[in-house]
PDB file of N, CA and C in Angstrom:
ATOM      1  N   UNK A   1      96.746  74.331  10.520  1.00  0.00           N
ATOM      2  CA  UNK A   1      97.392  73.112  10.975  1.00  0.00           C
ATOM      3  C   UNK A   1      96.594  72.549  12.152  1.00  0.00           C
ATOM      4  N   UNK A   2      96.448  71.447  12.080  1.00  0.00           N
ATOM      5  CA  UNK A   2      95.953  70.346  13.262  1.00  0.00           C
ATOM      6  C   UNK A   2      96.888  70.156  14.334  1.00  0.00           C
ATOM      7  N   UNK A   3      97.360  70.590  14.847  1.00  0.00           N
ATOM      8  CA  UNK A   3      98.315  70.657  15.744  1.00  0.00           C
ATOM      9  C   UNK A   3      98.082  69.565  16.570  1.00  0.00           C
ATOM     10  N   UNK A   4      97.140  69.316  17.336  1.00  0.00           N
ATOM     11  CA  UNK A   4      97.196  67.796  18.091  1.00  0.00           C
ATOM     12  C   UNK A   4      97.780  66.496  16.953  1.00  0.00           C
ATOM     13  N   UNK A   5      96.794  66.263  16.206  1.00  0.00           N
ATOM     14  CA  UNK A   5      97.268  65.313  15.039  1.00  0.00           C
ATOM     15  C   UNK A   5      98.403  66.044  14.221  1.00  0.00           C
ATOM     16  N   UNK A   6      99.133  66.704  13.687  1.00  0.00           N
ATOM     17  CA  UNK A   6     100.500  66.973  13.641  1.00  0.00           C
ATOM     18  C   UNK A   6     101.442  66.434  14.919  1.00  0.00           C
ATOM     19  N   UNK A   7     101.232  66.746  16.392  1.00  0.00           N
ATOM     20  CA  UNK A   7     102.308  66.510  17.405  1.00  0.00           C
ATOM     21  C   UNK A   7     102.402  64.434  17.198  1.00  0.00           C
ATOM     22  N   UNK A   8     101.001  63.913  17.233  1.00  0.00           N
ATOM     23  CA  UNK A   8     100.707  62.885  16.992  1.00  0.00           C
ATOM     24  C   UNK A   8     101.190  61.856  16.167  1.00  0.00           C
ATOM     25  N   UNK A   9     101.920  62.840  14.956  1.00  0.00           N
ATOM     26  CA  UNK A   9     102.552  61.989  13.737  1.00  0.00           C
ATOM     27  C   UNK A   9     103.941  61.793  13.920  1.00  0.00           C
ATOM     28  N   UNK A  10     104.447  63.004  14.477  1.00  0.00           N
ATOM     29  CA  UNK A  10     105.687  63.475  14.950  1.00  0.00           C
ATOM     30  C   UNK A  10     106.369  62.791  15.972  1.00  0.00           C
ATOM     31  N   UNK A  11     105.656  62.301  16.725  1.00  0.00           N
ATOM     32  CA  UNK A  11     105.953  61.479  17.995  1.00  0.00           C
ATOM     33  C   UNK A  11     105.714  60.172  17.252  1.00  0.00           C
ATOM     34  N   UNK A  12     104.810  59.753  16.641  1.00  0.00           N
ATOM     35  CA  UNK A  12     105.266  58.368  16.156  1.00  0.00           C
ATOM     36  C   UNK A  12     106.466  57.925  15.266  1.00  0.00           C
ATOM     37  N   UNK A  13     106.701  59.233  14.284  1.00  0.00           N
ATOM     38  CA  UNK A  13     108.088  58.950  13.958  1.00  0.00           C
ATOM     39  C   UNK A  13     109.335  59.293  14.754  1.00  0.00           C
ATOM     40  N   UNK A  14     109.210  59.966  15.331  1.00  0.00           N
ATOM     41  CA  UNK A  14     110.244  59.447  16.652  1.00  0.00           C
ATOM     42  C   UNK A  14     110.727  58.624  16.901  1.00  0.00           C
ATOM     43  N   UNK A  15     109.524  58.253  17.404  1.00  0.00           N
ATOM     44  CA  UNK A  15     109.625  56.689  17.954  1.00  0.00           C
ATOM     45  C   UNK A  15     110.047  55.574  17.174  1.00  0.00           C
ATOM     46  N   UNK A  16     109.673  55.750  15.916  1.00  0.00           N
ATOM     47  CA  UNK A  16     110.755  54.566  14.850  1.00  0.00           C
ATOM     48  C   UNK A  16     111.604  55.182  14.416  1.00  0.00           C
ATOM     49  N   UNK A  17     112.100  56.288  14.886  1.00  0.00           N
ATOM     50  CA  UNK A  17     113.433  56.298  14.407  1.00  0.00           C
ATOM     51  C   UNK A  17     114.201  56.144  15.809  1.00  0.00           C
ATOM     52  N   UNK A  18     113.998  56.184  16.767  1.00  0.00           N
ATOM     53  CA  UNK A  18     114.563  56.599  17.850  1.00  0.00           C
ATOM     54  C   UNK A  18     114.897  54.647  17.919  1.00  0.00           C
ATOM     55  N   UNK A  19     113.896  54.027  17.885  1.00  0.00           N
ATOM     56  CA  UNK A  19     114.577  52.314  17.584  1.00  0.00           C
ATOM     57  C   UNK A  19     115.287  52.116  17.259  1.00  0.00           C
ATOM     58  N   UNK A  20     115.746  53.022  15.797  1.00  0.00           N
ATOM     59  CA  UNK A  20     117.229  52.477  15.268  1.00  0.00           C
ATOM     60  C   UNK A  20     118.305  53.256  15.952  1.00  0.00           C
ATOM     61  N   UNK A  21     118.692  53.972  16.604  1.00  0.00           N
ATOM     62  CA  UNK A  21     119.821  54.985  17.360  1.00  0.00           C
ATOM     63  C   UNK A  21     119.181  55.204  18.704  1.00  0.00           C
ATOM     64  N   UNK A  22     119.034  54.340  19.361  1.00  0.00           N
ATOM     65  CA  UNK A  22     118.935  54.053  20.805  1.00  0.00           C
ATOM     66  C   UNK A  22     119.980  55.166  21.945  1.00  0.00           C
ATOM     67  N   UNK A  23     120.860  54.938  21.626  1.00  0.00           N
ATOM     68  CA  UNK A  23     122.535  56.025  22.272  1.00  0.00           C
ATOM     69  C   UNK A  23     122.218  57.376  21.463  1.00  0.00           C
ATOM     70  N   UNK A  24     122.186  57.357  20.534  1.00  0.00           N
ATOM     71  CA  UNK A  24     121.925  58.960  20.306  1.00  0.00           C
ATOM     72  C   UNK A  24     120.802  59.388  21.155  1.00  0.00           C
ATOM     73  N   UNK A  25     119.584  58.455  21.021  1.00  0.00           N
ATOM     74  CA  UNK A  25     118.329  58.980  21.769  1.00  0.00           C
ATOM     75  C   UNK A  25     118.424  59.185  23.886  1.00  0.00           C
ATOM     76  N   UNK A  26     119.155  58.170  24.201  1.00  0.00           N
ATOM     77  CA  UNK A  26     119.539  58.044  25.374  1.00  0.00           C
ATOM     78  C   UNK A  26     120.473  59.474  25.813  1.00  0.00           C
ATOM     79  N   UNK A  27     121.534  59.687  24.829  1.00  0.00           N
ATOM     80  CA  UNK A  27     122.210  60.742  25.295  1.00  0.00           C
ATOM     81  C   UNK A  27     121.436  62.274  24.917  1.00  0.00           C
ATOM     82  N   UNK A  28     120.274  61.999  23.831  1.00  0.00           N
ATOM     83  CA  UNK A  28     119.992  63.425  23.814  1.00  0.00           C
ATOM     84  C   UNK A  28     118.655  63.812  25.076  1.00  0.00           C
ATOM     85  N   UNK A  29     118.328  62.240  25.584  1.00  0.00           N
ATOM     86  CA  UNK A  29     117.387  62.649  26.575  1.00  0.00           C
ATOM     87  C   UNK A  29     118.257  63.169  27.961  1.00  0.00           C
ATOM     88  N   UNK A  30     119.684  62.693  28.025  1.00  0.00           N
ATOM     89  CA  UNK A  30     120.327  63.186  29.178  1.00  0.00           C
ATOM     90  C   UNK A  30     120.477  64.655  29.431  1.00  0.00           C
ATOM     91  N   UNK A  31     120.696  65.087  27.758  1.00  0.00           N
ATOM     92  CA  UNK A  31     121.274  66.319  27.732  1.00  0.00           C
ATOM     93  C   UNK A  31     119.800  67.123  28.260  1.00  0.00           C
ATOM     94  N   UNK A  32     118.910  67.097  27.615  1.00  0.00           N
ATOM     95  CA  UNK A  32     117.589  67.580  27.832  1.00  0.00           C
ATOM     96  C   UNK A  32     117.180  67.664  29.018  1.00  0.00           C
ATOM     97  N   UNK A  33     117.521  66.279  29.862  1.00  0.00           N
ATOM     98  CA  UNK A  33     116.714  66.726  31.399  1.00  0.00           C
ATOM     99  C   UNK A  33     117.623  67.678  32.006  1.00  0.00           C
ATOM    100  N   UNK A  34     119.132  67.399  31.733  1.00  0.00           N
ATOM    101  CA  UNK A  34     120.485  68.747  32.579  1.00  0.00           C
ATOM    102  C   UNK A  34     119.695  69.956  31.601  1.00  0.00           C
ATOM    103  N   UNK A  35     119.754  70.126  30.549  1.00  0.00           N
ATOM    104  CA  UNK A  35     119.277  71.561  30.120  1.00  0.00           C
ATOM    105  C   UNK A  35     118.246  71.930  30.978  1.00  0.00           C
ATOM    106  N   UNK A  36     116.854  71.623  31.044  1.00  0.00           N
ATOM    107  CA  UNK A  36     115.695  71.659  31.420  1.00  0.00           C
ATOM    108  C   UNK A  36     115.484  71.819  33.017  1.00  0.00           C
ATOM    109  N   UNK A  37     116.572  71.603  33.892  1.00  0.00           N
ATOM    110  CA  UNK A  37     116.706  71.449  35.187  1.00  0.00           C
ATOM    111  C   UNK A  37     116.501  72.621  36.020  1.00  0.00           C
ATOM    112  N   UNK A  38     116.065  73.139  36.908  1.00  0.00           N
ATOM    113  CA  UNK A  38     115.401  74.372  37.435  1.00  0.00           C
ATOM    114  C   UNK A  38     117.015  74.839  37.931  1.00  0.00           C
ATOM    115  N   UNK A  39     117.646  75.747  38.087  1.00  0.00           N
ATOM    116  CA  UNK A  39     118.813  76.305  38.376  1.00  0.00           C
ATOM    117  C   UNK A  39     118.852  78.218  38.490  1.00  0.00           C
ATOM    118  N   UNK A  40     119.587  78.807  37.753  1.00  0.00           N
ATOM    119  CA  UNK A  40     119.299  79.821  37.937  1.00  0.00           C
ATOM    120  C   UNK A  40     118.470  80.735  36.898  1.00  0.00           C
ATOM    121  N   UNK A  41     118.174  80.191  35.989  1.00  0.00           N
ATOM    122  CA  UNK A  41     116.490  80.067  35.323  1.00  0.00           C
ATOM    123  C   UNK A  41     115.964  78.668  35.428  1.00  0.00           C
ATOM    124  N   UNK A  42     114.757  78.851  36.022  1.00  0.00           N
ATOM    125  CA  UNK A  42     113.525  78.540  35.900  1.00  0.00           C
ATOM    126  C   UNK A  42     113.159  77.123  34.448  1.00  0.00           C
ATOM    127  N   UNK A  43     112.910  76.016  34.803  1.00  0.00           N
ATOM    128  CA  UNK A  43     112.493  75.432  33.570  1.00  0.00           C
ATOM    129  C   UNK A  43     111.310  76.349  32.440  1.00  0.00           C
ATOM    130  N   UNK A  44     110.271  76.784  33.067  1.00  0.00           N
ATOM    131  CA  UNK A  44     109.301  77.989  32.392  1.00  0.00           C
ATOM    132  C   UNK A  44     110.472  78.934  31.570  1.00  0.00           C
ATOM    133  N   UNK A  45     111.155  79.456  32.073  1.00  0.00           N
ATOM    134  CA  UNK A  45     112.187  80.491  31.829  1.00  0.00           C
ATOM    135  C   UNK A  45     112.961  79.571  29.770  1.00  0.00           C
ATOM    136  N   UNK A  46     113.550  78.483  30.688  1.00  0.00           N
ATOM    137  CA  UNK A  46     114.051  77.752  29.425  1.00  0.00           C
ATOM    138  C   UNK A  46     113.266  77.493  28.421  1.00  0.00           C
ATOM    139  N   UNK A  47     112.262  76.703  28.903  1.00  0.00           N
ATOM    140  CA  UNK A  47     111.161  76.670  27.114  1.00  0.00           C
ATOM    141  C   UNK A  47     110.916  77.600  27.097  1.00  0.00           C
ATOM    142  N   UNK A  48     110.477  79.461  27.284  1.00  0.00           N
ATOM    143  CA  UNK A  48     110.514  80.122  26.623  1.00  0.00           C
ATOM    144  C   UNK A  48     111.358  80.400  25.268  1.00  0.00           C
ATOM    145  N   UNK A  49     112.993  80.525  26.292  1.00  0.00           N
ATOM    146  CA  UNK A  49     113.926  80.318  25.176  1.00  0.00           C
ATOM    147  C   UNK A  49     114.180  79.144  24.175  1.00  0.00           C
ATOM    148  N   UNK A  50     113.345  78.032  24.319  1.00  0.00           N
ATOM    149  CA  UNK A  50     113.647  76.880  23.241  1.00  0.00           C
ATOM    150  C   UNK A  50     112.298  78.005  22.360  1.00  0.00           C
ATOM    151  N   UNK A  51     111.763  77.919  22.909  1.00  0.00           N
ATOM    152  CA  UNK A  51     110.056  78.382  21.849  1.00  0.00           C
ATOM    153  C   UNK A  51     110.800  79.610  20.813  1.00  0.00           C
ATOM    154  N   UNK A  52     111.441  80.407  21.295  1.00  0.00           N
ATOM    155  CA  UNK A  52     112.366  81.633  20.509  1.00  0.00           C
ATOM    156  C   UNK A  52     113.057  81.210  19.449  1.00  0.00           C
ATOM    157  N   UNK A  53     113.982  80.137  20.088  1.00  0.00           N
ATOM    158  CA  UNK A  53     114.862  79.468  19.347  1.00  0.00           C
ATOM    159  C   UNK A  53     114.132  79.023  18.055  1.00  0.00           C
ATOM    160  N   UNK A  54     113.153  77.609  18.674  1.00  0.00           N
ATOM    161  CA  UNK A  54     111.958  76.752  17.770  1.00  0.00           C
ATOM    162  C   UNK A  54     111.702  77.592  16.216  1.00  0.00           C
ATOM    163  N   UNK A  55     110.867  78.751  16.757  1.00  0.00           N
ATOM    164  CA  UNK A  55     110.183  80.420  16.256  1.00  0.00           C
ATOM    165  C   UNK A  55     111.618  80.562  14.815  1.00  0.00           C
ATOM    166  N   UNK A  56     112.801  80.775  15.724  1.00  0.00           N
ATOM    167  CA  UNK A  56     113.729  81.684  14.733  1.00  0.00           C
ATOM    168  C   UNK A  56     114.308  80.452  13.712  1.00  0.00           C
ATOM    169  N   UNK A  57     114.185  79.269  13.546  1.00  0.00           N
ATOM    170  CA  UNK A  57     114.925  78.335  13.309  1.00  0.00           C
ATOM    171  C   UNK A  57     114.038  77.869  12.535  1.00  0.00           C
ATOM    172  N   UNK A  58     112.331  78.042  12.396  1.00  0.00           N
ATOM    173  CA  UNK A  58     111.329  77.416  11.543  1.00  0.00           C
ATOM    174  C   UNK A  58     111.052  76.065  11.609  1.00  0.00           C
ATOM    175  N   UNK A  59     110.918  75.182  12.806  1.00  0.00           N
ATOM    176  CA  UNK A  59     111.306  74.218  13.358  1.00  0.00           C
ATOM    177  C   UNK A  59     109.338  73.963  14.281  1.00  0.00           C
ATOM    178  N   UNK A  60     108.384  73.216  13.302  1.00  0.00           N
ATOM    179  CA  UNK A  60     107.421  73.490  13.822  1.00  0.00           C
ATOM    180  C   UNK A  60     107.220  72.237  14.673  1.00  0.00           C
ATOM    181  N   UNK A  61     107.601  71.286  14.899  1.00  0.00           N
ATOM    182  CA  UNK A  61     107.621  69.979  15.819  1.00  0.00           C
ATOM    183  C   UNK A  61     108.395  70.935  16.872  1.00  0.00           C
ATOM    184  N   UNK A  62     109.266  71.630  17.091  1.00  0.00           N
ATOM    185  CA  UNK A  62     109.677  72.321  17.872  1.00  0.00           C
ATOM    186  C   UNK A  62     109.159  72.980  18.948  1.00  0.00           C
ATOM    187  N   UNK A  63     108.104  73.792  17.923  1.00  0.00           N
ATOM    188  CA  UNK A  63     107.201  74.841  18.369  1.00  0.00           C
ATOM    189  C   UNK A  63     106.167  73.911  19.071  1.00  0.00           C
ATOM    190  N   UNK A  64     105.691  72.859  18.775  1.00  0.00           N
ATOM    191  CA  UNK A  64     104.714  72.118  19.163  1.00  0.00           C
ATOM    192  C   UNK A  64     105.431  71.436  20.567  1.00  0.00           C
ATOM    193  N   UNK A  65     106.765  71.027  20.580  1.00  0.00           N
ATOM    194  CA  UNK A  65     107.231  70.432  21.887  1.00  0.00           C
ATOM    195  C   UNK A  65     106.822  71.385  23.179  1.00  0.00           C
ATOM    196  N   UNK A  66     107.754  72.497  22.355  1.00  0.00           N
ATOM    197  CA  UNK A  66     107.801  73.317  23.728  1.00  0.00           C
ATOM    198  C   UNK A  66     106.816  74.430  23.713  1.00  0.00           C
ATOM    199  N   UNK A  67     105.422  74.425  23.285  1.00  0.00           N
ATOM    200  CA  UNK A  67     104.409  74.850  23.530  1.00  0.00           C
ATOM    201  C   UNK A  67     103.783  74.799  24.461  1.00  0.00           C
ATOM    202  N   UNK A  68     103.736  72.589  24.200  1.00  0.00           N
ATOM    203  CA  UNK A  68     102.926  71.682  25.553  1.00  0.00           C
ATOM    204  C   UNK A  68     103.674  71.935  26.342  1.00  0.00           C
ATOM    205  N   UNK A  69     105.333  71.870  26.433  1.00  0.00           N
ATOM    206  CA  UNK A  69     105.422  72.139  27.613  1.00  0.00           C
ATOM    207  C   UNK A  69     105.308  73.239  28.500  1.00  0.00           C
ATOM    208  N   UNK A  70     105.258  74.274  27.530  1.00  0.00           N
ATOM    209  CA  UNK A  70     104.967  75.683  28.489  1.00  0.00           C
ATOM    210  C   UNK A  70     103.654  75.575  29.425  1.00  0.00           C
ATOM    211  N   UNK A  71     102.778  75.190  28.958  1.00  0.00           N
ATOM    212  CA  UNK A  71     101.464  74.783  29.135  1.00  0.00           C
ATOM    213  C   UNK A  71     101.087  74.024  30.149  1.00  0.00           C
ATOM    214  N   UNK A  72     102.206  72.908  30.080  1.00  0.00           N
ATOM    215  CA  UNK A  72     102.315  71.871  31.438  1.00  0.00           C
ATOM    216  C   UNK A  72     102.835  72.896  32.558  1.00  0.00           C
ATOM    217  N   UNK A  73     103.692  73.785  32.266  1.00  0.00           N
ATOM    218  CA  UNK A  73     104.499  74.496  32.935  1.00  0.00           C
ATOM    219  C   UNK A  73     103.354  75.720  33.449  1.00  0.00           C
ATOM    220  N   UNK A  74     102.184  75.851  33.124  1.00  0.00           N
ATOM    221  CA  UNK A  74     101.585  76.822  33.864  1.00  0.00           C
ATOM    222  C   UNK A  74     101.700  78.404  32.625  1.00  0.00           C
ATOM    223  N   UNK A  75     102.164  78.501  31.707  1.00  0.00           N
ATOM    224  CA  UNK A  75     102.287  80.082  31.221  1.00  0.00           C
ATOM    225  C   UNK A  75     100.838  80.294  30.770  1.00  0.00           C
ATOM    226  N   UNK A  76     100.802  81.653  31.171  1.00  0.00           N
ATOM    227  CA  UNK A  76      99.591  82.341  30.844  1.00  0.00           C
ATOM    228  C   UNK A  76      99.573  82.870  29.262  1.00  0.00           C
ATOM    229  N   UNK A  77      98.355  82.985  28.664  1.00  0.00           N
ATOM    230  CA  UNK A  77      98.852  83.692  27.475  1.00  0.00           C
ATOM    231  C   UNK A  77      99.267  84.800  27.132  1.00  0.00           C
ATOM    232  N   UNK A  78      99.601  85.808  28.852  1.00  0.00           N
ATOM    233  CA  UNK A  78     100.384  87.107  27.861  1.00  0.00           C
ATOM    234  C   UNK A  78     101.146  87.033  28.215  1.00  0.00           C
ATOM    235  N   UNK A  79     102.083  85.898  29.077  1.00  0.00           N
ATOM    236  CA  UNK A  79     103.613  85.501  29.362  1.00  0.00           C
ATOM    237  C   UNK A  79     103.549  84.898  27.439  1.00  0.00           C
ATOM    238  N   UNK A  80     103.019  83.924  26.777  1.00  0.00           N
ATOM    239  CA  UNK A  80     103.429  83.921  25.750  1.00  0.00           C
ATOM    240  C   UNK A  80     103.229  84.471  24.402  1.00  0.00           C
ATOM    241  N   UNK A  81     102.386  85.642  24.472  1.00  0.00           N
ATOM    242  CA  UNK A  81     102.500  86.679  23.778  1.00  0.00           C
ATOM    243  C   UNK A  81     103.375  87.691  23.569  1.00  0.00           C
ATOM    244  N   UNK A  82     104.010  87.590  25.228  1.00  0.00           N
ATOM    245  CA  UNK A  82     105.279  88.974  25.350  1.00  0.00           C
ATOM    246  C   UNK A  82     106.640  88.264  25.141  1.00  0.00           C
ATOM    247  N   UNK A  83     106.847  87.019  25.099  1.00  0.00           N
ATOM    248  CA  UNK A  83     107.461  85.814  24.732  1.00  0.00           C
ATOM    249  C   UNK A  83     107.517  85.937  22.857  1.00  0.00           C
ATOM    250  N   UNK A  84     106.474  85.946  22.233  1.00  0.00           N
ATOM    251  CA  UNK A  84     106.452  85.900  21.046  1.00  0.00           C
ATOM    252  C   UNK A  84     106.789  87.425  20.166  1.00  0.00           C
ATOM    253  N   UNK A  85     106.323  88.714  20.873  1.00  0.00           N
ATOM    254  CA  UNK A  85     106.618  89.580  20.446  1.00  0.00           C
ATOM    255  C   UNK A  85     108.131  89.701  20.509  1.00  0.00           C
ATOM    256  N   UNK A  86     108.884  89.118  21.617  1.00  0.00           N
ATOM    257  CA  UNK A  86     110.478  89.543  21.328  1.00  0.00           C
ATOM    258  C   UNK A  86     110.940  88.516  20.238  1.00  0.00           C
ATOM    259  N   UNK A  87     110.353  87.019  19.991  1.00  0.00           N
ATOM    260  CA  UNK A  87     111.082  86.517  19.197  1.00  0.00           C
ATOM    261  C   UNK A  87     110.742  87.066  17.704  1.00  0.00           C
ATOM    262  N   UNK A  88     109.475  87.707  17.503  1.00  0.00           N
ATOM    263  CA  UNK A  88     108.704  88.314  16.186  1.00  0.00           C
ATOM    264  C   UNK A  88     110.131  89.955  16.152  1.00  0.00           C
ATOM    265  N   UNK A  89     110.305  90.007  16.934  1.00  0.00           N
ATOM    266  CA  UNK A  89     111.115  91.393  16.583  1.00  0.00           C
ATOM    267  C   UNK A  89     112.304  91.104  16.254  1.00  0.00           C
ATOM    268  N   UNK A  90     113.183  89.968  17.219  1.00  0.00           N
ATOM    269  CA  UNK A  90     114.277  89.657  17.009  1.00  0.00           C
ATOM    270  C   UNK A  90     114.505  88.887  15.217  1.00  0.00           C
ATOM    271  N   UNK A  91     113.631  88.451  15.046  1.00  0.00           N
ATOM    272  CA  UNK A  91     113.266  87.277  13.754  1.00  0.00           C
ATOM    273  C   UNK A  91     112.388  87.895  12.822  1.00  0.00           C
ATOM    274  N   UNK A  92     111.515  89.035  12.999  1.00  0.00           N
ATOM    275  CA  UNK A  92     111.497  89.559  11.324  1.00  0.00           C
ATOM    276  C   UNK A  92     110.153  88.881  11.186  1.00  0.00           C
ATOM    277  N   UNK A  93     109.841  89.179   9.904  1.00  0.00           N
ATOM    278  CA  UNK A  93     108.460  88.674   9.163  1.00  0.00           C
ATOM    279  C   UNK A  93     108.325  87.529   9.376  1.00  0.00           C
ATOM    280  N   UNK A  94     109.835  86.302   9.071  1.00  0.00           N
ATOM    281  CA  UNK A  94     109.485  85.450   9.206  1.00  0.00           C
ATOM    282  C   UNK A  94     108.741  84.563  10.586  1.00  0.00           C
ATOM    283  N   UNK A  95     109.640  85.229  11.438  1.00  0.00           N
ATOM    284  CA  UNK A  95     109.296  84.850  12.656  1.00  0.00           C
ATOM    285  C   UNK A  95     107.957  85.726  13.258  1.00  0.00           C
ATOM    286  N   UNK A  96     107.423  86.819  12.799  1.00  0.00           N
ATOM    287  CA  UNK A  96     105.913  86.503  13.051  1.00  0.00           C
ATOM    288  C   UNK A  96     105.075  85.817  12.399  1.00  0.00           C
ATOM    289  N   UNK A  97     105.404  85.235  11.258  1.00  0.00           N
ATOM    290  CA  UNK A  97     104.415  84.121  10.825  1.00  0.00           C
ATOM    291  C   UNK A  97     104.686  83.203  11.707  1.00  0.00           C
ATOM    292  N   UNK A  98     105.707  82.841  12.093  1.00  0.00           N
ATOM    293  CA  UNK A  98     105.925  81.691  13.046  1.00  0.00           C
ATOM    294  C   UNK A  98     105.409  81.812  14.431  1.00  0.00           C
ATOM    295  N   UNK A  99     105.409  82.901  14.819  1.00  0.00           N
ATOM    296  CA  UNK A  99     104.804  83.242  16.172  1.00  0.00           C
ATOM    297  C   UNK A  99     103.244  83.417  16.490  1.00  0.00           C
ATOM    298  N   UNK A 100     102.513  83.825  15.465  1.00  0.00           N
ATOM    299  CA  UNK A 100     101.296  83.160  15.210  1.00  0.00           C
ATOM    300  C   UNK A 100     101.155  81.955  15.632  1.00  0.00           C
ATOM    301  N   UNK A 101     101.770  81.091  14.611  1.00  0.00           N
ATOM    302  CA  UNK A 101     101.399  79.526  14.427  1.00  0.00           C
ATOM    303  C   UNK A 101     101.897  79.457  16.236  1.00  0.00           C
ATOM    304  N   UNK A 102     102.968  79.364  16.696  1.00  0.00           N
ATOM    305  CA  UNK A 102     102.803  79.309  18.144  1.00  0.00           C
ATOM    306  C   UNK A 102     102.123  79.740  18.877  1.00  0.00           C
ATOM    307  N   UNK A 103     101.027  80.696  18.385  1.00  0.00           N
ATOM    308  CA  UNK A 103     100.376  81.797  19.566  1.00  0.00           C
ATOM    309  C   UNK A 103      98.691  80.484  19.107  1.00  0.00           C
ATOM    310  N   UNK A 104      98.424  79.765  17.873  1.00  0.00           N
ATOM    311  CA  UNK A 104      97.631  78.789  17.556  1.00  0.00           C
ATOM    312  C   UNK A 104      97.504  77.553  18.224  1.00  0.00           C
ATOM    313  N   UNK A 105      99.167  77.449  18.421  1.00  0.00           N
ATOM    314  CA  UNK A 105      99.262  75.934  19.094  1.00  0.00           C
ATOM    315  C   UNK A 105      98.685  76.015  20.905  1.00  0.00           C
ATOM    316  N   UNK A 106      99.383  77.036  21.163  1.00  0.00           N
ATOM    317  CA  UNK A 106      98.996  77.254  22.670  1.00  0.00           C
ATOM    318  C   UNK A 106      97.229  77.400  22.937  1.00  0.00           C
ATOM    319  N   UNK A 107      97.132  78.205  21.823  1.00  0.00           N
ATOM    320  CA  UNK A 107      95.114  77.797  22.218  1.00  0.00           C
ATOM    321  C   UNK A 107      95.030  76.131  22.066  1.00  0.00           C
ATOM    322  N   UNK A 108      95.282  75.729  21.143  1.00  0.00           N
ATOM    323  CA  UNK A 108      94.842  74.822  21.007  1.00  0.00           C
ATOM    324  C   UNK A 108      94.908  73.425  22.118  1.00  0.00           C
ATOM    325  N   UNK A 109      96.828  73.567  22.601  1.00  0.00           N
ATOM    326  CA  UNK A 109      97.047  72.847  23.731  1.00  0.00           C
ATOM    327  C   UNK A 109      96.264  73.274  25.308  1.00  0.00           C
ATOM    328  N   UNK A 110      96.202  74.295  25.104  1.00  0.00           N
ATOM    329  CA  UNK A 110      95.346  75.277  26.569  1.00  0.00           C
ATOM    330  C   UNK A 110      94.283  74.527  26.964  1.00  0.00           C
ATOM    331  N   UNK A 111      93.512  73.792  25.625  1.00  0.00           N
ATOM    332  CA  UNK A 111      92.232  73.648  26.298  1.00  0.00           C
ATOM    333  C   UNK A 111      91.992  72.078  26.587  1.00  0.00           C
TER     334      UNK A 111
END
């Protein structure tokens, strides 16, 4: 997977869909910045757990959101390796194929 040009396509349909449901999009960005808010975990702390979530749910625009943001966020790659091994254990075969493809995206966003 092309992961830059995948995030690229993904965000443009967003964006036309997000035109037609304006209030859904408004309220799910509210919810997102209160989720995301530094408190008694850490925003780093939270996209880990979205990336788990992303991982167990097969949700690869997911995996690609909160990749970059780990990334923006500073994680090293064996914060998201030891990150991926619990969601690969918790989630099974499937979720180490999936944790790969996340352990792909992060090289790829890294550089």
């Amino acid at each position: 997977m092309d992961w830059k040009t995948f995030m690229a396509e993904i965000e443009g349909d967003i964006a036309a869909y997000s035109k037609e449901v304006p209030e859904t999009v408004r309220g799910f960005g509210i919810m997102g910045k209160a989720a995301k808010t530094d408190g008694a975990l850490s925003e780093k702390t939270k996209e880990f757990i979205a990336l788990g979530i992303a991982i167990a749910t097969r949700c690869d625009s997911c995996i690609g959101f909160h990749v970059r943001s780990l990334v923006r966020l500073g994680a090293t790659r064996a914060e998201m390796c030891e990150a991926l091994a619990m969601a690969t254990y918790m989630g099974g075969g499937p979720s180490y194929a999936y944790s790969a493809k996340a352990l792909k995206a992060f090289d790829v966003f890294s550089v």
